[in-house]
N, C-alpha and C. Protein backbone atom coordinates (compact mmCIF):
# COMPACT_ATOMS: atom_id res chain seq x y z
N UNK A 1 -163.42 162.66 139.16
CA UNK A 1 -163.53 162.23 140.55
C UNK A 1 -163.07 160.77 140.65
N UNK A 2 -162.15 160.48 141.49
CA UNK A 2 -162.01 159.33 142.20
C UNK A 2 -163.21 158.14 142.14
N UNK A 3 -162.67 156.61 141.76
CA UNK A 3 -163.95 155.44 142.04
C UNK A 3 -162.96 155.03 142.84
N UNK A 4 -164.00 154.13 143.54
CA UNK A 4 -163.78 152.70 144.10
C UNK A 4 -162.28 151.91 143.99
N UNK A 5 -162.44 151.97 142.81
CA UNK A 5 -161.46 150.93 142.31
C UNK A 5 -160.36 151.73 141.81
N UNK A 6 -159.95 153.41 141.71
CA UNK A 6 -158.80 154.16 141.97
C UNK A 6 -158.56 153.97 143.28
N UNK A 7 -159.23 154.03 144.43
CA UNK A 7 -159.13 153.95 145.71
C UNK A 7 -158.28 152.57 146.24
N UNK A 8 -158.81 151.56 145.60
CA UNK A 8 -158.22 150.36 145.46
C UNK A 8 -157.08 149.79 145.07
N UNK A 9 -156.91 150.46 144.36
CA UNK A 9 -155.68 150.56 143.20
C UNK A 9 -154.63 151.22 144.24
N UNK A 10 -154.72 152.26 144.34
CA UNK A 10 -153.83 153.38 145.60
C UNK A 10 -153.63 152.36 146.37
N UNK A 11 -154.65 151.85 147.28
CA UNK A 11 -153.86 151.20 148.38
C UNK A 11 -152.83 149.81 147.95
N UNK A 12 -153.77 149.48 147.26
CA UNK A 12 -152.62 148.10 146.77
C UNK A 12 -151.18 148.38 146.27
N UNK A 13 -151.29 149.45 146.17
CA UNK A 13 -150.01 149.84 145.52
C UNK A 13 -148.75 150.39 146.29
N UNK A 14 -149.19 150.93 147.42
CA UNK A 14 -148.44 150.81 148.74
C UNK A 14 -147.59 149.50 148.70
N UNK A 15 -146.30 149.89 149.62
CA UNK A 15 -145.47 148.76 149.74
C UNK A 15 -146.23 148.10 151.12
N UNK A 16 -146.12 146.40 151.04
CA UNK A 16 -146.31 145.68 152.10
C UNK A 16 -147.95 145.38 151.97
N UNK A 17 -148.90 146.15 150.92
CA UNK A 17 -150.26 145.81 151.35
C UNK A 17 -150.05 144.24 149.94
N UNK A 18 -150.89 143.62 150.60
CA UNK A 18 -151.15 142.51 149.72
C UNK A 18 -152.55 142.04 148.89
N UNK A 19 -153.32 142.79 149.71
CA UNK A 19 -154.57 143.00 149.39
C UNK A 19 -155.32 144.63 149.77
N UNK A 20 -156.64 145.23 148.82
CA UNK A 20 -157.15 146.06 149.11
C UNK A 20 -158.48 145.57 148.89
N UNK A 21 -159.04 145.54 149.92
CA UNK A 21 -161.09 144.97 149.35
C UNK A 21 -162.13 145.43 149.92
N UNK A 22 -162.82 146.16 149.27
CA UNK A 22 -163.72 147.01 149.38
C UNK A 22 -165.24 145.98 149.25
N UNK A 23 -166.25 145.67 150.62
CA UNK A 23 -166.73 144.71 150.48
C UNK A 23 -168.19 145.31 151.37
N UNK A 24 -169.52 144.98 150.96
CA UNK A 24 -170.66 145.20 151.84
C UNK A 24 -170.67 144.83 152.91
N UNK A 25 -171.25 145.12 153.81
CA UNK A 25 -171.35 144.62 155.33
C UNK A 25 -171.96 143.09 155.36
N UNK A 26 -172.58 142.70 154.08
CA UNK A 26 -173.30 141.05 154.21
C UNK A 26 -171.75 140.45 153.41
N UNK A 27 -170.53 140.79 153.52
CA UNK A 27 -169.55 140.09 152.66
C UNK A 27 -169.27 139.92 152.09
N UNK A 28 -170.18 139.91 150.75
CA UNK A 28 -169.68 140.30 148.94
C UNK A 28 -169.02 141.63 148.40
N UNK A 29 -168.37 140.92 147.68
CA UNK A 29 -167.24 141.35 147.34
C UNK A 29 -167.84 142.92 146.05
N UNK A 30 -167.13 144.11 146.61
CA UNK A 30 -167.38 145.03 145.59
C UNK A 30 -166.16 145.29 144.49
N UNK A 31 -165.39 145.37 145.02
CA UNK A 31 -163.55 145.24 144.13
C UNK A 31 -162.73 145.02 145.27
N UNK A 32 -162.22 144.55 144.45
CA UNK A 32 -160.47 143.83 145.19
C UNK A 32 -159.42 144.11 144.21
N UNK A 33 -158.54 144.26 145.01
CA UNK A 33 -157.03 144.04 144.16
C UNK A 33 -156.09 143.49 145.06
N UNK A 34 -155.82 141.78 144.87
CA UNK A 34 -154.91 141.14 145.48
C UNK A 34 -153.51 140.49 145.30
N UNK A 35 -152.86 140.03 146.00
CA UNK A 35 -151.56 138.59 145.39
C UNK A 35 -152.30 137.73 144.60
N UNK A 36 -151.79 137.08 143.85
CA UNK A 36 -152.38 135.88 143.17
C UNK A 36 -153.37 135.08 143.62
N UNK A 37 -152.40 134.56 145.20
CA UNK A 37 -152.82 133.38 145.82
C UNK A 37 -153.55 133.65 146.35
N UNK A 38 -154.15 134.73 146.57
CA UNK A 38 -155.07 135.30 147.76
C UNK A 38 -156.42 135.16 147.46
N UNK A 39 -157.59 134.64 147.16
CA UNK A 39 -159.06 134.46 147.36
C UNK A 39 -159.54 135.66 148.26
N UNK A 40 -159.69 137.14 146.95
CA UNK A 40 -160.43 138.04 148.06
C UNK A 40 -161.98 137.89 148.42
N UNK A 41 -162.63 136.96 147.59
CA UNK A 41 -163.66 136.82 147.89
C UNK A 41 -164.29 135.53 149.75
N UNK A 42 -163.30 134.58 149.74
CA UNK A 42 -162.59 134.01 150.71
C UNK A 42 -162.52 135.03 151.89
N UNK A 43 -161.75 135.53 151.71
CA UNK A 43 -161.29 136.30 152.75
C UNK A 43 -162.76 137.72 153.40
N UNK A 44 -163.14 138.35 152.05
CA UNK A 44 -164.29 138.95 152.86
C UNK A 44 -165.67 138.41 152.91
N UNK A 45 -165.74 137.35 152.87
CA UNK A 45 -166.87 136.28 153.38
C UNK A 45 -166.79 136.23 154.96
N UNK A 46 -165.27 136.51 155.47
CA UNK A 46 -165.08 136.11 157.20
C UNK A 46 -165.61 137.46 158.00
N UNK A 47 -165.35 138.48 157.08
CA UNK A 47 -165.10 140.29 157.67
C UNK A 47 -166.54 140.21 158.54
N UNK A 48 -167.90 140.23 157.93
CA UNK A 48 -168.83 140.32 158.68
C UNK A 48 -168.73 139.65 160.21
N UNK A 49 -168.20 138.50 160.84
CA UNK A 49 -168.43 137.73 162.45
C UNK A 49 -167.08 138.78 162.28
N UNK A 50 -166.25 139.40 161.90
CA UNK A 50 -165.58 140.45 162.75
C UNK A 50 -165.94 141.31 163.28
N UNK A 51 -166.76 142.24 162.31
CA UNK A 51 -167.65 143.50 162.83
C UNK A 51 -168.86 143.06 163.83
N UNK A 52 -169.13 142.32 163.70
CA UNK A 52 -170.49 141.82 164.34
C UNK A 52 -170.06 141.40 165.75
N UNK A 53 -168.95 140.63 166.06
CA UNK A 53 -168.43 140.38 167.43
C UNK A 53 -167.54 141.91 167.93
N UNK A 54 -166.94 142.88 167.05
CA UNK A 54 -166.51 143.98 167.48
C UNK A 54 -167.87 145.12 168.16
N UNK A 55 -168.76 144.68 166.81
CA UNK A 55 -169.76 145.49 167.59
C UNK A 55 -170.73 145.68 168.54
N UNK A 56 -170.53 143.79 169.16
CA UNK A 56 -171.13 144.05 170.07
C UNK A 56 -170.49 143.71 171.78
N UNK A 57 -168.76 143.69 171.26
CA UNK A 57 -167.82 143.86 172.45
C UNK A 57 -168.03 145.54 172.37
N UNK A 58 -167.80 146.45 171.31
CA UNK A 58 -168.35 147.43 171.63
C UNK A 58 -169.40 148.28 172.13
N UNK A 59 -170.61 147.88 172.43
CA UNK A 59 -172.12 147.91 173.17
C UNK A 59 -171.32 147.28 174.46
N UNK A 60 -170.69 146.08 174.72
CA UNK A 60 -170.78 146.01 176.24
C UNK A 60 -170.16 146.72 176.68
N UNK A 61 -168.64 147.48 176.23
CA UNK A 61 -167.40 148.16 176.62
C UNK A 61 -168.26 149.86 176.31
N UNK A 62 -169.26 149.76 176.47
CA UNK A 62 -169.67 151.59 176.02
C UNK A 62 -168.72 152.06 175.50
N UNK A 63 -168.01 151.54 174.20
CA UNK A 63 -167.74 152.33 173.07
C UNK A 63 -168.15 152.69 171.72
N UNK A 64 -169.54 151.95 171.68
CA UNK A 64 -169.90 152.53 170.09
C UNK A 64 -169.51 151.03 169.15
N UNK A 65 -169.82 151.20 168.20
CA UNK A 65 -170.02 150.70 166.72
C UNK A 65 -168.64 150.42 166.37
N UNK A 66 -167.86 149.49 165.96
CA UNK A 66 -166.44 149.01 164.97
C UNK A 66 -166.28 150.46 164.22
N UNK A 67 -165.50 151.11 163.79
CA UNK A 67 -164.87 152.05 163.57
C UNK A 67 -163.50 151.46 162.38
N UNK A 68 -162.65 151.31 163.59
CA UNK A 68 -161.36 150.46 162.65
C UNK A 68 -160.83 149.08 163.48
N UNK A 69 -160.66 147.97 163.19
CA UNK A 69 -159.61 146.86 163.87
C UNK A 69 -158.60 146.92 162.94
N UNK A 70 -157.65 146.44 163.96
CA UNK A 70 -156.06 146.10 163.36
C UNK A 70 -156.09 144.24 164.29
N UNK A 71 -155.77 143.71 163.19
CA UNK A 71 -155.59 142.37 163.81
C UNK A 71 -154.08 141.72 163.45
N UNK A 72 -153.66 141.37 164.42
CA UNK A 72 -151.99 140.93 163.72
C UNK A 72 -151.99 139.26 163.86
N UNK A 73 -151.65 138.83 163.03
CA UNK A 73 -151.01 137.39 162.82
C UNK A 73 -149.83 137.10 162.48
N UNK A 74 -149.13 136.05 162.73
CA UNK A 74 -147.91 135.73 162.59
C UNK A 74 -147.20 136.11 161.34
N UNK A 75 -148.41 136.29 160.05
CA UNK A 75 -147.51 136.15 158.71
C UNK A 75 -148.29 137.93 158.50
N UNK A 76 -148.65 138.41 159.04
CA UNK A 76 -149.03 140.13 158.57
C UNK A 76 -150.59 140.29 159.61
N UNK A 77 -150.78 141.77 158.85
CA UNK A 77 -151.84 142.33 159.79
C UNK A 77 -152.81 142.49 158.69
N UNK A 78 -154.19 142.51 159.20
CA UNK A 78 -155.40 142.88 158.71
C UNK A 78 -156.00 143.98 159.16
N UNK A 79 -156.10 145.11 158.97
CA UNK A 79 -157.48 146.27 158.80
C UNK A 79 -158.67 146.01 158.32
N UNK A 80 -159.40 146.06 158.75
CA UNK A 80 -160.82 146.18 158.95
C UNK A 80 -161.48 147.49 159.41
N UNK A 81 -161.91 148.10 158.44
CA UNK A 81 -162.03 149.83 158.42
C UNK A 81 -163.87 150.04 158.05
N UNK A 82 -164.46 149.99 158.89
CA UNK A 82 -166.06 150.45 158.15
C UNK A 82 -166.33 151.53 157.63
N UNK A 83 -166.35 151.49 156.39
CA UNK A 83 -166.76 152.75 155.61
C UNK A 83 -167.98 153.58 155.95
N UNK A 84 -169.24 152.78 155.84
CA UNK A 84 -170.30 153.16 155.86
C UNK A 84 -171.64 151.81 156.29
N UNK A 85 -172.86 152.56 156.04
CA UNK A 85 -173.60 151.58 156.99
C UNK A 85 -173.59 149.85 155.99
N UNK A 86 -173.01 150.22 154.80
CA UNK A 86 -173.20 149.15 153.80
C UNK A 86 -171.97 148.76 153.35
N UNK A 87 -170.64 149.60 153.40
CA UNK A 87 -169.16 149.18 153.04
C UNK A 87 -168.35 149.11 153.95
N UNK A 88 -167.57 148.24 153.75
CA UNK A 88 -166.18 148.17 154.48
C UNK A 88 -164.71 148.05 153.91
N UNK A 89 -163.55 148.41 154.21
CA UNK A 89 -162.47 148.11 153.26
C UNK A 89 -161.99 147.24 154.44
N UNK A 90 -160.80 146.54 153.72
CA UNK A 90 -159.96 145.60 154.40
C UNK A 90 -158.61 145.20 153.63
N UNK A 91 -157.86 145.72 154.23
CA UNK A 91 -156.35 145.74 153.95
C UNK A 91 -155.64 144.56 154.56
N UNK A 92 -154.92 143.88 153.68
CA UNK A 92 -153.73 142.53 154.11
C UNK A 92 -152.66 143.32 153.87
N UNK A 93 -151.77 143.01 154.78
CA UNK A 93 -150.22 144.03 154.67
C UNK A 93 -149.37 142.52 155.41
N UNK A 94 -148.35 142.72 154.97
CA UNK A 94 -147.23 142.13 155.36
C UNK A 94 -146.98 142.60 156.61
N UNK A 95 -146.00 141.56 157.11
CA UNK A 95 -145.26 142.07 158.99
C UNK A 95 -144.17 143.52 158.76
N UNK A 96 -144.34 143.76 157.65
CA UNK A 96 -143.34 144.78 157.47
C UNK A 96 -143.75 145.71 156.77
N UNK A 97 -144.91 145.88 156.75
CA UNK A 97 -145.74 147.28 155.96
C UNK A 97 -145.96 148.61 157.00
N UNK A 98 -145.55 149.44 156.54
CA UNK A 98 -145.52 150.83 157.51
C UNK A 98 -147.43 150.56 158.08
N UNK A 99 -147.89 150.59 158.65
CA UNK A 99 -149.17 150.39 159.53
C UNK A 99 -149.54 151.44 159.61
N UNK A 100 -149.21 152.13 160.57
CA UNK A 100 -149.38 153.47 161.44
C UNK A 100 -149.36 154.23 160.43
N UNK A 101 -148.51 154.76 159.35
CA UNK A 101 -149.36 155.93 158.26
C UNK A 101 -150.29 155.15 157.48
N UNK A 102 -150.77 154.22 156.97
CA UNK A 102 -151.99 153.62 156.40
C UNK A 102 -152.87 154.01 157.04
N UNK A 103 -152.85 153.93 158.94
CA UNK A 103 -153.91 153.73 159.33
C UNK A 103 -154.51 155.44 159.94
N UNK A 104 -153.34 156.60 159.88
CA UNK A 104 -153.43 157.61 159.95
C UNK A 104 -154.08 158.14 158.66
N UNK A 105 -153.55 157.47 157.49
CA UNK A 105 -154.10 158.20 156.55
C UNK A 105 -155.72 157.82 156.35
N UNK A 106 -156.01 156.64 156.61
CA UNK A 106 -157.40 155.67 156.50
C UNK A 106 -158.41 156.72 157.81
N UNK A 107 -157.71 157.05 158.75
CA UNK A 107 -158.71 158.29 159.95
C UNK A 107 -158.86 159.49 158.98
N UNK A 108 -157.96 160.02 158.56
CA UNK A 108 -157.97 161.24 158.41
C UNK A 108 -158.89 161.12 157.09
N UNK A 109 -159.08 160.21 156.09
CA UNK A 109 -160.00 160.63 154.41
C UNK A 109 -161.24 159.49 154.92
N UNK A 110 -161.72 159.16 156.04
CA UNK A 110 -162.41 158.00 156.37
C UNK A 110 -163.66 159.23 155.28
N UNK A 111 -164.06 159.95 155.88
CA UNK A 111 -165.17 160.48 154.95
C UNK A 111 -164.87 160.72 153.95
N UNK A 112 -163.96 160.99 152.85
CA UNK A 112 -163.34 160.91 151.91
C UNK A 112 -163.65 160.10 151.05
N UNK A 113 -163.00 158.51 151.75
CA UNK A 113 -163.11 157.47 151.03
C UNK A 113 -164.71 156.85 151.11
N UNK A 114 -165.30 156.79 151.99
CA UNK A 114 -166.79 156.68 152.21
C UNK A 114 -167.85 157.50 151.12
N UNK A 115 -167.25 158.57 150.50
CA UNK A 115 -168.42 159.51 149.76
C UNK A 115 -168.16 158.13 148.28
N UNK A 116 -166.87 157.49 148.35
CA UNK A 116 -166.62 157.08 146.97
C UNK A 116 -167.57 155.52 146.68
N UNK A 117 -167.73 155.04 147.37
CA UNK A 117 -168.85 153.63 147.52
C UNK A 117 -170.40 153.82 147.25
């Protein structure tokens, strides 16, 4: 059976992702696989005031709980995918990483990848 860190591995290995990090909802870090330069621990220290301001633009917008964000910045995009009530993954991709099947494939095994944490 599939871990964590096969799961991790897969995505990083995609063209355009730069990071794959699989991280608790309080921000520590469970595995990563990044660029060099990249501080995944840095980076999912911020993820929690994402979910936490998504989830509660979601309560005012009567839509429910963070699910998935896509956030774009000038130099690439971030995913922010909640696994479960305690994990989250979060993908760095380049401005030129296919998106849309990552993020089709990330809907379709969401319970999939969730049984693996």
């Amino acid at each position: 059976m599939p871990t964590i860190r096969d799961l991790v591995a897969a995505i990083r290995q995609r063209d355009g992702v730069d990071a794959a990090v699989v991280l608790g909802r309080d921000g520590l870090l469970i595995d990563s696989q990044a660029v060099p330069y990249l501080s995944s621990d840095d980076v999912a220290a911020h993820v929690p005031a994402i979910i936490g301001a998504a989830d509660e633009f979601g309560e005012a917008a009567g839509r429910g709980p963070l699910t998935t964000a896509v956030l774009e910045h000038p130099k690439g995009l971030a995913i922010v995918a909640v696994l479960t009530a305690d994990a989250v993954l979060l993908v760095l991709l380049q401005p030129t990483a296919n998106v849309g099947q990552l993020l089709f494939e990330l809907r379709r095994n969401r319970d999939h990848i969730a049984s693996l944490v």
